[in-house]
N, C-alpha and C. Protein backbone atom coordinates (compact mmCIF):
# COMPACT_ATOMS: atom_id res chain seq x y z
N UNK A 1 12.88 -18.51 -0.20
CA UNK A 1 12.94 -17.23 0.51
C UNK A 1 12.66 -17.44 1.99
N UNK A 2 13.81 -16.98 3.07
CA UNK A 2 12.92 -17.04 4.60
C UNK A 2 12.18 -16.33 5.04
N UNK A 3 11.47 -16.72 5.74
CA UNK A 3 10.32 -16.05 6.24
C UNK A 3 10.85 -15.27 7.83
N UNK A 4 11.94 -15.04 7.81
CA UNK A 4 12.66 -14.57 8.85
C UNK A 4 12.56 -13.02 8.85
N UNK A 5 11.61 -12.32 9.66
CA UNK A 5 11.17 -10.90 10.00
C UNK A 5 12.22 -10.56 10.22
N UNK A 6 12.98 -10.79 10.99
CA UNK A 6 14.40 -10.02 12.03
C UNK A 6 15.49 -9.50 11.00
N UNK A 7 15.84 -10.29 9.26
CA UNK A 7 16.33 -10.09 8.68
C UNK A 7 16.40 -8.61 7.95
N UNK A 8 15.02 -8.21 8.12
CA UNK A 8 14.68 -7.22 7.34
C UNK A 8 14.33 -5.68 8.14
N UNK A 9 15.29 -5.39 7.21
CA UNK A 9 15.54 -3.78 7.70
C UNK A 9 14.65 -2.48 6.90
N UNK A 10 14.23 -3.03 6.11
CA UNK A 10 13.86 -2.09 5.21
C UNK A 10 11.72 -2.51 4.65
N UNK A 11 11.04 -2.15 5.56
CA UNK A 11 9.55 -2.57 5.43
C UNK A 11 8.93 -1.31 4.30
N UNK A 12 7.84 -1.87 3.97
CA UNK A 12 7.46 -1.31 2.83
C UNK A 12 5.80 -1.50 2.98
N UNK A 13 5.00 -0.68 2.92
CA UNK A 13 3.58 -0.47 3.48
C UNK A 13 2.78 -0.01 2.29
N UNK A 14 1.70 -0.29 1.99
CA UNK A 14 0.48 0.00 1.29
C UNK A 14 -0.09 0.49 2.30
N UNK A 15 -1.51 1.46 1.92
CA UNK A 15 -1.93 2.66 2.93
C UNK A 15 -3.25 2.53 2.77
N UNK A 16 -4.31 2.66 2.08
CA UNK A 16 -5.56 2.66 2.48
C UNK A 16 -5.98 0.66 2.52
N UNK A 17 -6.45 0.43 3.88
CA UNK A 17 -6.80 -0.99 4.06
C UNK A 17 -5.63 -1.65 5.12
N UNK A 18 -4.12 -1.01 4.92
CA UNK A 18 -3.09 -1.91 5.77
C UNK A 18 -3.12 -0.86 6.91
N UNK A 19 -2.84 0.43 6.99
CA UNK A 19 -2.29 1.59 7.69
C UNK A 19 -3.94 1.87 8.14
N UNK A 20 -4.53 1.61 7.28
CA UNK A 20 -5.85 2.24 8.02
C UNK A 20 -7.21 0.89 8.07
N UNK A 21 -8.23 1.59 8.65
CA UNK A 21 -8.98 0.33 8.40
C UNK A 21 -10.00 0.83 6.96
N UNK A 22 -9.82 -0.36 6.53
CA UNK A 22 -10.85 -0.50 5.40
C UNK A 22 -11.94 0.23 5.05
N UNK A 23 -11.95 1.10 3.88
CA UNK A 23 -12.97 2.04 4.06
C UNK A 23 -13.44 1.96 2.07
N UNK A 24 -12.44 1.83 1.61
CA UNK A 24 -12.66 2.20 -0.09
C UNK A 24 -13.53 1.01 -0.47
N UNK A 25 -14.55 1.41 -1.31
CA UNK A 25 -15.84 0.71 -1.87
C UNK A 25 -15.24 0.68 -3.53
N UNK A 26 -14.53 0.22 -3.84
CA UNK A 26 -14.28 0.46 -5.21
C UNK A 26 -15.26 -0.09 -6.50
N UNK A 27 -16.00 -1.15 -6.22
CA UNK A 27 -17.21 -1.04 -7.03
C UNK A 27 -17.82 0.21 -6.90
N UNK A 28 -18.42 1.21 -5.79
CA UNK A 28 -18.52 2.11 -5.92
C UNK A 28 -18.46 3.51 -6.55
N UNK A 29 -16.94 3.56 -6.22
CA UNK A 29 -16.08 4.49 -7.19
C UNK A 29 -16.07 4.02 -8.25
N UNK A 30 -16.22 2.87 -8.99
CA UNK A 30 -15.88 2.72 -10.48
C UNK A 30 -17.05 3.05 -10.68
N UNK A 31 -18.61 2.16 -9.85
CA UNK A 31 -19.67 3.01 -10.64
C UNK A 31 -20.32 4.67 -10.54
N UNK A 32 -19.65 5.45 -9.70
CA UNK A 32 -20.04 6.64 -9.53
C UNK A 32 -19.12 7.62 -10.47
N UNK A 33 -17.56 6.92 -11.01
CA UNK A 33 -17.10 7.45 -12.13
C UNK A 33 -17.17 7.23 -13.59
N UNK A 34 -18.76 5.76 -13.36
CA UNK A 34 -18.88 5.54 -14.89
C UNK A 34 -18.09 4.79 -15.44
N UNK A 35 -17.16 3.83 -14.66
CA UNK A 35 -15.83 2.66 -15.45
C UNK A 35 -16.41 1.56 -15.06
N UNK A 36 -15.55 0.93 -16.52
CA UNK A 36 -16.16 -0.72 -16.15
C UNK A 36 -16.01 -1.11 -15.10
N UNK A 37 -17.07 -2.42 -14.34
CA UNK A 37 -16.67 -3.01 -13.20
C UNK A 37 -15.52 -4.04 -12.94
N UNK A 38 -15.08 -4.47 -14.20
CA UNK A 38 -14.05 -5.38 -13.96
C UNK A 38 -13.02 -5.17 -14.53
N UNK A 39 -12.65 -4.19 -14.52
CA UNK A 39 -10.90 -3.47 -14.14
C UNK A 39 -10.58 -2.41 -13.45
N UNK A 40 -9.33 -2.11 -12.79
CA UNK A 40 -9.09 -1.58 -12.26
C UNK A 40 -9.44 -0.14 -12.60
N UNK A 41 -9.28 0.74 -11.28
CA UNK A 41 -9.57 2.43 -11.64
C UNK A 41 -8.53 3.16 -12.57
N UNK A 42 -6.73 2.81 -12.31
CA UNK A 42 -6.29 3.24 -13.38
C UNK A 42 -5.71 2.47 -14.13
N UNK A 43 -6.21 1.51 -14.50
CA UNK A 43 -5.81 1.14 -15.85
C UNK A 43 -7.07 1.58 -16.57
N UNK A 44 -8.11 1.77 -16.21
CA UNK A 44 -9.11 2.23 -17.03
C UNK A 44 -8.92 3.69 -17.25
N UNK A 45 -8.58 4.44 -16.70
CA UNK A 45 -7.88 5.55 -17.17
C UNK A 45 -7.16 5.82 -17.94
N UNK A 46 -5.85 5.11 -17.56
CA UNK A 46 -4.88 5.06 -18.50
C UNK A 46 -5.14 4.66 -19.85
N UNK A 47 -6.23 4.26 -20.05
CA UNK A 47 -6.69 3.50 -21.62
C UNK A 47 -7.34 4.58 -22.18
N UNK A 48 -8.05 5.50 -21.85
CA UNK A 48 -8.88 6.79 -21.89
C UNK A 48 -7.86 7.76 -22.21
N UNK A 49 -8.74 8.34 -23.57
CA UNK A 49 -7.58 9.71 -23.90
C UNK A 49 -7.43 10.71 -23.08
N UNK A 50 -6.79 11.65 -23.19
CA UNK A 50 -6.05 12.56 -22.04
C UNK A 50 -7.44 13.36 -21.67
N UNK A 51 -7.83 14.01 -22.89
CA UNK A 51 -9.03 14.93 -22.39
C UNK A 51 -10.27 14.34 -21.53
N UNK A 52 -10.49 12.89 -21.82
CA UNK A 52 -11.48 12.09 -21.28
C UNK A 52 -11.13 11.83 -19.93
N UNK A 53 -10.16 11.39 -20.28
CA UNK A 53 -9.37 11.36 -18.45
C UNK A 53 -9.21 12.07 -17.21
N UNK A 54 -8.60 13.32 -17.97
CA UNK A 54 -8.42 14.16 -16.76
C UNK A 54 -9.68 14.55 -16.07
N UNK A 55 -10.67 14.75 -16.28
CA UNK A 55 -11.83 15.20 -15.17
C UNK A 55 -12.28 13.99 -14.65
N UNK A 56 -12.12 12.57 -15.09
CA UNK A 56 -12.17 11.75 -14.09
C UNK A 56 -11.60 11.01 -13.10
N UNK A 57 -9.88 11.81 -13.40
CA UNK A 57 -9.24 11.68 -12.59
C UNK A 57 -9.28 12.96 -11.23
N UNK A 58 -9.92 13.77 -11.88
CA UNK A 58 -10.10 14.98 -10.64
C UNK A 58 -11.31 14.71 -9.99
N UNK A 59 -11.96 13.72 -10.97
CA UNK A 59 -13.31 13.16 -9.56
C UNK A 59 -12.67 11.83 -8.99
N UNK A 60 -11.43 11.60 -8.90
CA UNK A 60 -11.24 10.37 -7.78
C UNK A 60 -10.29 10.93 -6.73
N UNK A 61 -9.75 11.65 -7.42
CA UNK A 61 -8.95 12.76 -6.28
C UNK A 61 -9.84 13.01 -5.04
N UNK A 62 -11.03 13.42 -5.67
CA UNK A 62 -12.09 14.52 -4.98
C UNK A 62 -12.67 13.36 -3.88
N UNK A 63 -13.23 11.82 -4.33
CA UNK A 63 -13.07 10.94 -3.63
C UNK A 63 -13.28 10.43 -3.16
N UNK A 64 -11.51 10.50 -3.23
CA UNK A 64 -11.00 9.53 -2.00
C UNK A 64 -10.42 10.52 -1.20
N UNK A 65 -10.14 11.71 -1.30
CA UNK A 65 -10.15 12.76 -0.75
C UNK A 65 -10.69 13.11 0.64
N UNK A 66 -11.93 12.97 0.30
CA UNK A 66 -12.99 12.57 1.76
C UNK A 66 -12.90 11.70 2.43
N UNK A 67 -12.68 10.31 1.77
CA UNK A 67 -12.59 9.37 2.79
C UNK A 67 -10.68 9.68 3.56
N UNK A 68 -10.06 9.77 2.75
CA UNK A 68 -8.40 10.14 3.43
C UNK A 68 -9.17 11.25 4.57
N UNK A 69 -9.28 11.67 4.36
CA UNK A 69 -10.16 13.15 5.84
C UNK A 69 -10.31 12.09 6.74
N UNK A 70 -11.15 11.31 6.46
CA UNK A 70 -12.33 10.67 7.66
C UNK A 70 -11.41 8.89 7.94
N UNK A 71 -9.79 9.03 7.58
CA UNK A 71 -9.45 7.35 7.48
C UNK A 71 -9.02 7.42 9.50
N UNK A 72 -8.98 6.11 9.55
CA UNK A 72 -8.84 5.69 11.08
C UNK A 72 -7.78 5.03 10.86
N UNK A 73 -6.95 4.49 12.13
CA UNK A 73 -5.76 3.83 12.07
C UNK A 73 -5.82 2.15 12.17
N UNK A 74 -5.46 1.23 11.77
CA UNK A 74 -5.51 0.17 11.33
C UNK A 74 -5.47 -0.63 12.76
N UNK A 75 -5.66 -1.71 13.32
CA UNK A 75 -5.63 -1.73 14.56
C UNK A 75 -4.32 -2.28 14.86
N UNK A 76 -3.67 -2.40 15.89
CA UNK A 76 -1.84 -3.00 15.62
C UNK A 76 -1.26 -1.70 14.83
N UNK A 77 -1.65 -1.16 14.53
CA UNK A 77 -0.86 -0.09 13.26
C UNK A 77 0.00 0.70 14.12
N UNK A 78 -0.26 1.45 14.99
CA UNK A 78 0.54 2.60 16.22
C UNK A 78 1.29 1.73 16.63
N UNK A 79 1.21 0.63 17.20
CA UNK A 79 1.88 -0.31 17.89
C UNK A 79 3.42 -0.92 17.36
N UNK A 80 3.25 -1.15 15.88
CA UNK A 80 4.18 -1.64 15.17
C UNK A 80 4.63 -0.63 14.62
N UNK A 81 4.28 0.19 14.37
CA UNK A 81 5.38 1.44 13.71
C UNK A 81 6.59 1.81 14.75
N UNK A 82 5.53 2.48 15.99
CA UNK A 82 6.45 2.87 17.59
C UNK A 82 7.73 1.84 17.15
N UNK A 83 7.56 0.18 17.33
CA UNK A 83 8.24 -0.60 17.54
C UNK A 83 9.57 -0.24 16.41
N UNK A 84 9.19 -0.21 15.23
CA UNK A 84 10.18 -0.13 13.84
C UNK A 84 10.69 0.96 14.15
N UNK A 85 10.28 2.00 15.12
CA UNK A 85 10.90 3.73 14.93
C UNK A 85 11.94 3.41 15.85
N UNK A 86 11.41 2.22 16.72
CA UNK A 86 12.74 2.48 18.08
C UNK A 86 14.33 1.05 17.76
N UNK A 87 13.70 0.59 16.82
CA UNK A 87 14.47 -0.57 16.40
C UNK A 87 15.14 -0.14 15.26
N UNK A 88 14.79 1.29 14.45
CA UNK A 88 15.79 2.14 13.27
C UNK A 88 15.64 1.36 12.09
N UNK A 89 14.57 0.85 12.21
CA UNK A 89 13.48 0.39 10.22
C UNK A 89 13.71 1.39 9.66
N UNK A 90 14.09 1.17 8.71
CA UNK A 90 13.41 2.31 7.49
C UNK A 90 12.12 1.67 7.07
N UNK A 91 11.19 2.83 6.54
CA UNK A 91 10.04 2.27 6.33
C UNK A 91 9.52 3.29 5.42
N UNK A 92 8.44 3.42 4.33
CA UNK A 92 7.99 3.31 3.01
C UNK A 92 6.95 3.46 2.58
N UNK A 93 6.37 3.79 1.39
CA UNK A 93 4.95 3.38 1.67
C UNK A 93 4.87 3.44 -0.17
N UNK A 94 4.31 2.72 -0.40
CA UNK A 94 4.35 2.39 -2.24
C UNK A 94 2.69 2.02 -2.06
N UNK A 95 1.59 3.04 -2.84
CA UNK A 95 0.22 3.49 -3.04
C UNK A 95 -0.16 3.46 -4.08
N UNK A 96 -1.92 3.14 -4.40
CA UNK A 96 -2.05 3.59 -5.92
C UNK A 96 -2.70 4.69 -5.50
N UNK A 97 -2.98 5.27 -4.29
CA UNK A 97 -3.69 6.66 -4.03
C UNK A 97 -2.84 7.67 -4.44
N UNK A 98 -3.14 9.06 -4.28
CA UNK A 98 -2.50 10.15 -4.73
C UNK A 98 -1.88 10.74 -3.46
N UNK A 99 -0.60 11.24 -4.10
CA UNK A 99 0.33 12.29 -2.75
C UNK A 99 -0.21 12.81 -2.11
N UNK A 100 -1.42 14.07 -2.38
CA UNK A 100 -1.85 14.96 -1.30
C UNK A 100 -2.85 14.20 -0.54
N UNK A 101 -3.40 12.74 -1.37
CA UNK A 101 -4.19 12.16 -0.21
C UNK A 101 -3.33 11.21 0.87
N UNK A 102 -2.67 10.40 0.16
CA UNK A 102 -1.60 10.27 1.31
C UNK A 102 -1.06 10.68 2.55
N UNK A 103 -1.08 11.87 2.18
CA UNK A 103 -0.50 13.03 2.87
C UNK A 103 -1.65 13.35 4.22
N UNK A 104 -2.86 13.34 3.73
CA UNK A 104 -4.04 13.57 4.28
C UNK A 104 -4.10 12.31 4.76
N UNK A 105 -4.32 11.43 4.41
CA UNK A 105 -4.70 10.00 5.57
C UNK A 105 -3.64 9.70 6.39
N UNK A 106 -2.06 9.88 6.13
CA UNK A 106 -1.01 10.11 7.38
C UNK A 106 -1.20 11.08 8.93
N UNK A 107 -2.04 12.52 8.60
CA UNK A 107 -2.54 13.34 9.26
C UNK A 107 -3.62 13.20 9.85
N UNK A 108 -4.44 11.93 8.85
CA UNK A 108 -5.69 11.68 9.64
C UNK A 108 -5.56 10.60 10.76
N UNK A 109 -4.80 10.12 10.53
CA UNK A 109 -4.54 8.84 11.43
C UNK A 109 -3.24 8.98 12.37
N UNK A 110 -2.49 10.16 12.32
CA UNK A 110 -1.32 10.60 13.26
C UNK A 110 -0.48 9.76 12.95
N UNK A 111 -0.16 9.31 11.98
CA UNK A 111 0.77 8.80 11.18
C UNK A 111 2.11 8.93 10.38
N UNK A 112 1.90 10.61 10.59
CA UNK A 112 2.66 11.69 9.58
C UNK A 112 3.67 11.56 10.02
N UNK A 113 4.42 11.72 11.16
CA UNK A 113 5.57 11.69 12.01
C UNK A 113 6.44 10.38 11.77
N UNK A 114 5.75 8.99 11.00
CA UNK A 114 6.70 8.36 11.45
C UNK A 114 7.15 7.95 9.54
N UNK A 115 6.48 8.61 8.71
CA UNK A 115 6.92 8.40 7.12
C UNK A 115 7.45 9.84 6.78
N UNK A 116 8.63 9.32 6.29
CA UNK A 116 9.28 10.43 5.41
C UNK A 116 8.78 10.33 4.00
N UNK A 117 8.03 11.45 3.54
CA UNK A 117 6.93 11.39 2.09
C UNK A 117 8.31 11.40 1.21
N UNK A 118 9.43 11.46 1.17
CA UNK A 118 10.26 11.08 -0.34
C UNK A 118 10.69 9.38 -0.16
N UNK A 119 9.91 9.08 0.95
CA UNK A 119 10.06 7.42 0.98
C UNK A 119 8.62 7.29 0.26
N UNK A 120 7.82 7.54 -0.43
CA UNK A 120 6.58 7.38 -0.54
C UNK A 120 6.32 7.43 -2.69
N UNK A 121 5.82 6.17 -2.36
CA UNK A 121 5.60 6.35 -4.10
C UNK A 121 4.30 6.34 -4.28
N UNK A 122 3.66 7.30 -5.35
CA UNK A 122 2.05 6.94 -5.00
C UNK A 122 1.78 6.81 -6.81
N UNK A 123 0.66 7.70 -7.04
CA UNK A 123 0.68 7.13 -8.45
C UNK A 123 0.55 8.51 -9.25
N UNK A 124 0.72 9.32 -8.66
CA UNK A 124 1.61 10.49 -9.39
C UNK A 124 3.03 10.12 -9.74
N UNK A 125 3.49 9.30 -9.22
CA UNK A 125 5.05 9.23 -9.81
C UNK A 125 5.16 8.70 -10.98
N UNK A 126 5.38 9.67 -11.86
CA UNK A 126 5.48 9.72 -13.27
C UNK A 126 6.65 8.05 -14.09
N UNK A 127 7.70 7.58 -13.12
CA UNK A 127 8.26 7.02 -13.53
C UNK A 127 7.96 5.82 -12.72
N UNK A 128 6.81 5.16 -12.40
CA UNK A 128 6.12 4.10 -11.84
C UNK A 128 5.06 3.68 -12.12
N UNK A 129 4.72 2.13 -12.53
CA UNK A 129 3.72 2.01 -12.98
C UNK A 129 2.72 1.79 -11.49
N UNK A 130 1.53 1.26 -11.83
CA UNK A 130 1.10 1.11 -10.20
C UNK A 130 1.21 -0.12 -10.22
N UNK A 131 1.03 -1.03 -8.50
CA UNK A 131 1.35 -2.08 -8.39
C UNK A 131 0.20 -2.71 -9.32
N UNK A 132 0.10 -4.00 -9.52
CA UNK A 132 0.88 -4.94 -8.74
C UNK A 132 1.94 -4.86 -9.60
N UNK A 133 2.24 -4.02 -10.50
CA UNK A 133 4.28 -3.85 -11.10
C UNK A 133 4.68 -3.65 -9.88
N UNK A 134 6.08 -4.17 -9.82
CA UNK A 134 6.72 -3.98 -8.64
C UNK A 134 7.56 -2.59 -8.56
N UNK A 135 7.36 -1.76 -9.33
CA UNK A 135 8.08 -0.43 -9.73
C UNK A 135 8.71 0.47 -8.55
N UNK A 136 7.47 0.48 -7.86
CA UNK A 136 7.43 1.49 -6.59
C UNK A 136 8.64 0.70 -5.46
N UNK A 137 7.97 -0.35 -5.15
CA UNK A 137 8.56 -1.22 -4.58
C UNK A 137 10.50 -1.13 -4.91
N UNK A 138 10.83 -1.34 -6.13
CA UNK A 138 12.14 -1.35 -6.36
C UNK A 138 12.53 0.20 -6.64
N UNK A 139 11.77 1.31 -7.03
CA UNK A 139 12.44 2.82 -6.69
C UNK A 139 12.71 2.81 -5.15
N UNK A 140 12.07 2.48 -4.42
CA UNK A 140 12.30 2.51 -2.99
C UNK A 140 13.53 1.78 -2.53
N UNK A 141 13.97 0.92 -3.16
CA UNK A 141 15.24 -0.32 -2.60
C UNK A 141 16.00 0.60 -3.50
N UNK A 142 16.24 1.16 -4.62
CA UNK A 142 17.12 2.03 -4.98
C UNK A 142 17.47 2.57 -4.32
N UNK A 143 16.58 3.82 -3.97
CA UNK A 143 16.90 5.03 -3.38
C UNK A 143 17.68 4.62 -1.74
N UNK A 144 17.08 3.62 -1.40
CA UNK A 144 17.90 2.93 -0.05
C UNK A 144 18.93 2.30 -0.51
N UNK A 145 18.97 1.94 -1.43
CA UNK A 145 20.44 1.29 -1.85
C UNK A 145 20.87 0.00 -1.30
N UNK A 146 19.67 -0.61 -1.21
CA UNK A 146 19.41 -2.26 -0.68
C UNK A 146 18.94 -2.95 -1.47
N UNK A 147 18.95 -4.37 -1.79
CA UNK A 147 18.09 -5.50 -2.32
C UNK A 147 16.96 -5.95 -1.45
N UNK A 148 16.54 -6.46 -2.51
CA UNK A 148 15.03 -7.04 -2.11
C UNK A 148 14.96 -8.12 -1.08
N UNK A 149 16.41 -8.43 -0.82
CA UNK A 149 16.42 -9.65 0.44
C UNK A 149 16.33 -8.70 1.94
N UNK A 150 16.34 -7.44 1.88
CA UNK A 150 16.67 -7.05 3.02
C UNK A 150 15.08 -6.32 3.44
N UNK A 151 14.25 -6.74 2.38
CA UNK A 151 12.83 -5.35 2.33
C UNK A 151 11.52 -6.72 2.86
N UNK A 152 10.44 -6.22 3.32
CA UNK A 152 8.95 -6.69 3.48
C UNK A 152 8.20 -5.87 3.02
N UNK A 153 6.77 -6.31 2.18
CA UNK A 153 6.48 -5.60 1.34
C UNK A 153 4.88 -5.86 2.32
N UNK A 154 4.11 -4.92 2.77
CA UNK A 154 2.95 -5.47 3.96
C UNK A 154 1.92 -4.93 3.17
N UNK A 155 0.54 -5.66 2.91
CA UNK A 155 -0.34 -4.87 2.37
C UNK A 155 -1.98 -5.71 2.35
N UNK A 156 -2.54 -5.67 2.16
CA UNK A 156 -3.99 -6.14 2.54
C UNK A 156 -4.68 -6.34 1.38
N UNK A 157 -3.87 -6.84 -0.02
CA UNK A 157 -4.62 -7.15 -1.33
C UNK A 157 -3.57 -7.97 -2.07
N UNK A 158 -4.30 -8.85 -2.60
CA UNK A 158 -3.44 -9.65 -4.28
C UNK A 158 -2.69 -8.66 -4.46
N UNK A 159 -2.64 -7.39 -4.90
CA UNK A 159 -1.95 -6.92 -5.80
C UNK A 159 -0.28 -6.34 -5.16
N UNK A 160 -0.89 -5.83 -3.74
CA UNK A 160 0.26 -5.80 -3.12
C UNK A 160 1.46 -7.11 -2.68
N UNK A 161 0.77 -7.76 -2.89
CA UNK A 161 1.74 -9.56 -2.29
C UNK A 161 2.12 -9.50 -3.79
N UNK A 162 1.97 -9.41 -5.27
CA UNK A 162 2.50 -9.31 -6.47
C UNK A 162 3.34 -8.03 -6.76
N UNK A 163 3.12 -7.40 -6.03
CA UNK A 163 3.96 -6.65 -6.22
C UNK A 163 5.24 -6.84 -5.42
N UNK A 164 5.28 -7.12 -4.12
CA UNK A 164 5.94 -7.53 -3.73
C UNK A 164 6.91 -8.80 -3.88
N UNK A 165 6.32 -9.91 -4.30
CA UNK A 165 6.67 -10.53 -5.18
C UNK A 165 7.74 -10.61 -6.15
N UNK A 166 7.27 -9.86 -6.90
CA UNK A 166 7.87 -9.82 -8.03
C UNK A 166 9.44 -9.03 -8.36
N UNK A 167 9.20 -7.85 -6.85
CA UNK A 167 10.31 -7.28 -6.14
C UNK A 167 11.30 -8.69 -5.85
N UNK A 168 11.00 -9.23 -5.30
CA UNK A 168 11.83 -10.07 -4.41
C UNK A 168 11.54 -10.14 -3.29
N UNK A 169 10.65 -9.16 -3.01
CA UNK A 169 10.45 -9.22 -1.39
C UNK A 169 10.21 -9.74 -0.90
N UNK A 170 10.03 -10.28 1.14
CA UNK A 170 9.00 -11.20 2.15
C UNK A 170 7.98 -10.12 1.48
N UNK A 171 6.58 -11.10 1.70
CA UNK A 171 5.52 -10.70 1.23
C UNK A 171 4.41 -10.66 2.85
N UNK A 172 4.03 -9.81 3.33
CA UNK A 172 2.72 -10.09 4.08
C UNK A 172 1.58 -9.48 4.00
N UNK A 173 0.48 -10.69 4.44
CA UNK A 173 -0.63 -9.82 3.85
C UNK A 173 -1.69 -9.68 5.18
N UNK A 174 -2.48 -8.66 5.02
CA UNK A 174 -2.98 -8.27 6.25
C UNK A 174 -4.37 -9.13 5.64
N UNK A 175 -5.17 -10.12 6.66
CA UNK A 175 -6.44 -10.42 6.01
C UNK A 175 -7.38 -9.98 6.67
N UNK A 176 -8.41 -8.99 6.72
CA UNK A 176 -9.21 -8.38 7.00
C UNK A 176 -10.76 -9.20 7.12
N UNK A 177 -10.66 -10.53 5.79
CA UNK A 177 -11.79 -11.62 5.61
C UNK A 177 -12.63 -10.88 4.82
N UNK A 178 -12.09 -9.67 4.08
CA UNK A 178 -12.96 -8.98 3.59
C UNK A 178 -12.00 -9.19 2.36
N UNK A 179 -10.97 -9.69 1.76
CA UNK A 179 -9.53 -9.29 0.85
C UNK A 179 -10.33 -9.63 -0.99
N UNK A 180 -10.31 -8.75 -1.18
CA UNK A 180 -10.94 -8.52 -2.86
C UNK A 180 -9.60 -8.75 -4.20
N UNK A 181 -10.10 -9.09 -5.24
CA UNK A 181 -8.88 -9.60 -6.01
C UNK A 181 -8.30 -10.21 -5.81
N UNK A 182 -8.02 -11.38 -5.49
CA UNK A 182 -6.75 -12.21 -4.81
C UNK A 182 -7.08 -13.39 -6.28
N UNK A 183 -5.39 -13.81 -5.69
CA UNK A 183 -5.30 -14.65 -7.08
C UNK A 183 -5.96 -16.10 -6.20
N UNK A 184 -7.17 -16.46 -7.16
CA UNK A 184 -8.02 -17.93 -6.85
C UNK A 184 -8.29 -17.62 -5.22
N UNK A 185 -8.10 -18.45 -4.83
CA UNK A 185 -8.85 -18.37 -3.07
C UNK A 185 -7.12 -18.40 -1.94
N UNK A 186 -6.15 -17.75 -2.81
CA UNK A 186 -4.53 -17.86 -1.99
C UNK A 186 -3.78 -16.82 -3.09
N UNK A 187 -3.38 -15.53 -2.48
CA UNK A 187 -2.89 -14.62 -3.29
C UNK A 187 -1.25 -14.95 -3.16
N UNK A 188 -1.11 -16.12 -2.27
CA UNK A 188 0.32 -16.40 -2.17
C UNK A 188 1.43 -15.48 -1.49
N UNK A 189 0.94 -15.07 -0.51
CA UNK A 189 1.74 -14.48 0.59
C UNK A 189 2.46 -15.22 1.23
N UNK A 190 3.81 -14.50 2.32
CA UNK A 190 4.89 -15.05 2.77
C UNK A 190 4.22 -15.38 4.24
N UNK A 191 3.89 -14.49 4.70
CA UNK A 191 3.30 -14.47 6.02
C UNK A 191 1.67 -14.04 5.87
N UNK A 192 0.86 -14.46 6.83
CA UNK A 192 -0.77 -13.99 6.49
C UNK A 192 -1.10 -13.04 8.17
N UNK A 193 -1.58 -12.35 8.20
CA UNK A 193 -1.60 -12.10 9.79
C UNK A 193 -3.19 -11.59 9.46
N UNK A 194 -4.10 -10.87 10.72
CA UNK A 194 -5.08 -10.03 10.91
C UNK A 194 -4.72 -8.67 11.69
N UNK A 195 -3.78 -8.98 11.95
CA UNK A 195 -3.98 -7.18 12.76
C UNK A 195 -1.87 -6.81 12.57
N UNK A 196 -1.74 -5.83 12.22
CA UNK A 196 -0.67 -5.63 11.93
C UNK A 196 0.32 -5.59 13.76
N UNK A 197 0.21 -5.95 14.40
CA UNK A 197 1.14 -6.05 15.39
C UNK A 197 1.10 -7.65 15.87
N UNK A 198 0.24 -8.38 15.13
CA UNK A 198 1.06 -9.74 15.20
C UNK A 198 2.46 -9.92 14.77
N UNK A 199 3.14 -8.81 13.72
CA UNK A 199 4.58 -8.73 13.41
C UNK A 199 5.44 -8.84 14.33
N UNK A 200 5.07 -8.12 15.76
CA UNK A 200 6.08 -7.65 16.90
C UNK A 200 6.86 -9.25 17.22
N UNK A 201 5.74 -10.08 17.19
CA UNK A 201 6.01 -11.11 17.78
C UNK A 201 6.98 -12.11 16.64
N UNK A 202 6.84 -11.77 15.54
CA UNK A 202 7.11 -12.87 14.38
C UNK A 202 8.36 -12.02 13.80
N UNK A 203 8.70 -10.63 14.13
CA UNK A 203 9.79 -10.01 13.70
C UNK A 203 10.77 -10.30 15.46
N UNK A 204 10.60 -10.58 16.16
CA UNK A 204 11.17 -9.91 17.31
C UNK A 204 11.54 -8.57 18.37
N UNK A 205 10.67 -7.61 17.57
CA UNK A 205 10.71 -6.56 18.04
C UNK A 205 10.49 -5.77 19.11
């Protein structure tokens, strides 16, 4: 696969940690919703019968809710979008957060203007699993009506570089030095950066 930025027309973003700076404590949230510590928030859900579920899915709503209110913008983040808006990217955003928080951390971070939300898969979408399946990832190259050679999949965790992955996609990963889950000590990304407008330079933009 090349590692050639300029090729790719079609970028694809994870949102709390890449778009914003780092804020979710998820040991936290798993122990303030009572789930095991060593799996994920929804697959532990998803294993939980419906009635058990749903009120603990309306306490993660509730949140991350707050923190989407209070998210900041990633640093490089304004910088490289501007760049993709004036160079005619399409661009994406495939989440395991929920739509209306989405929605809310785009607004919190003045972000809203440059994502079109039916480019946006989060984990209300009934016909997507969450990453690291590459689901979201390839409804999005559908609906654009492109392959995975033409997409970058950018995100700041193992699960997003597997998801991407597994798409086909360039993979990059934002490393913060803080990056949780990663497969062994190399989650196997295409490109590694720290601040999302090292791209400008490595895409040509």
């Amino acid at each position: 696969m090349t590692t050639d930025l300029a090729s790719r027309t079609h970028w694809i973003f994870d949102l709390d940690g890449t778009l914003t700076v780092p804020v979710h404590d998820f040991d936290a949230i798993r122990a303030e919703l009572d789930l095991p510590p060593e799996r994920g928030i929804l697959e532990s859900l998803e294993a939980m019968p419906p009635s058990r579920a749903e009120p603990v899915r309306r306490r993660l709503d509730a949140l991350e809710l707050e923190l989407a209110a209070e998210s900041t913008a990633a640093p490089g983040a304004s910088e490289l979008l501007e760049a993709l808006a004036k160079s005619g990217i399409q661009k994406g955003i495939v989440t395991r957060n929920s739509t209306p928080n989405l929605e809310t951390t785009l607004r919190a971070i003045g972000f809203l203007h440059h994502f079109d939300l039916d480019h946006a898969v989060t984990r209300d979408c009934p016909v997507s699993r969450p990453k690291p399946a590459p689901d979201g990832i390839l409804t999005l190259l559908s609906g654009w009506g492109v392959g995975p050679e033409r997409a970058v999949m950018v995100g700041n965790h193992a699960i997003d570089v597997a998801a991407g992955r597994a798409a086909g996609a360039l993979t990059v990963l934002v490393d913060h030095d803080a990056i949780t889950g990663t497969v062994g000590s190399d989650p196997g990304a295409d490109i590694v950066i720290r601040r999302l407008d090292e791209l400008l330079a490595l895409s040509r933009l």
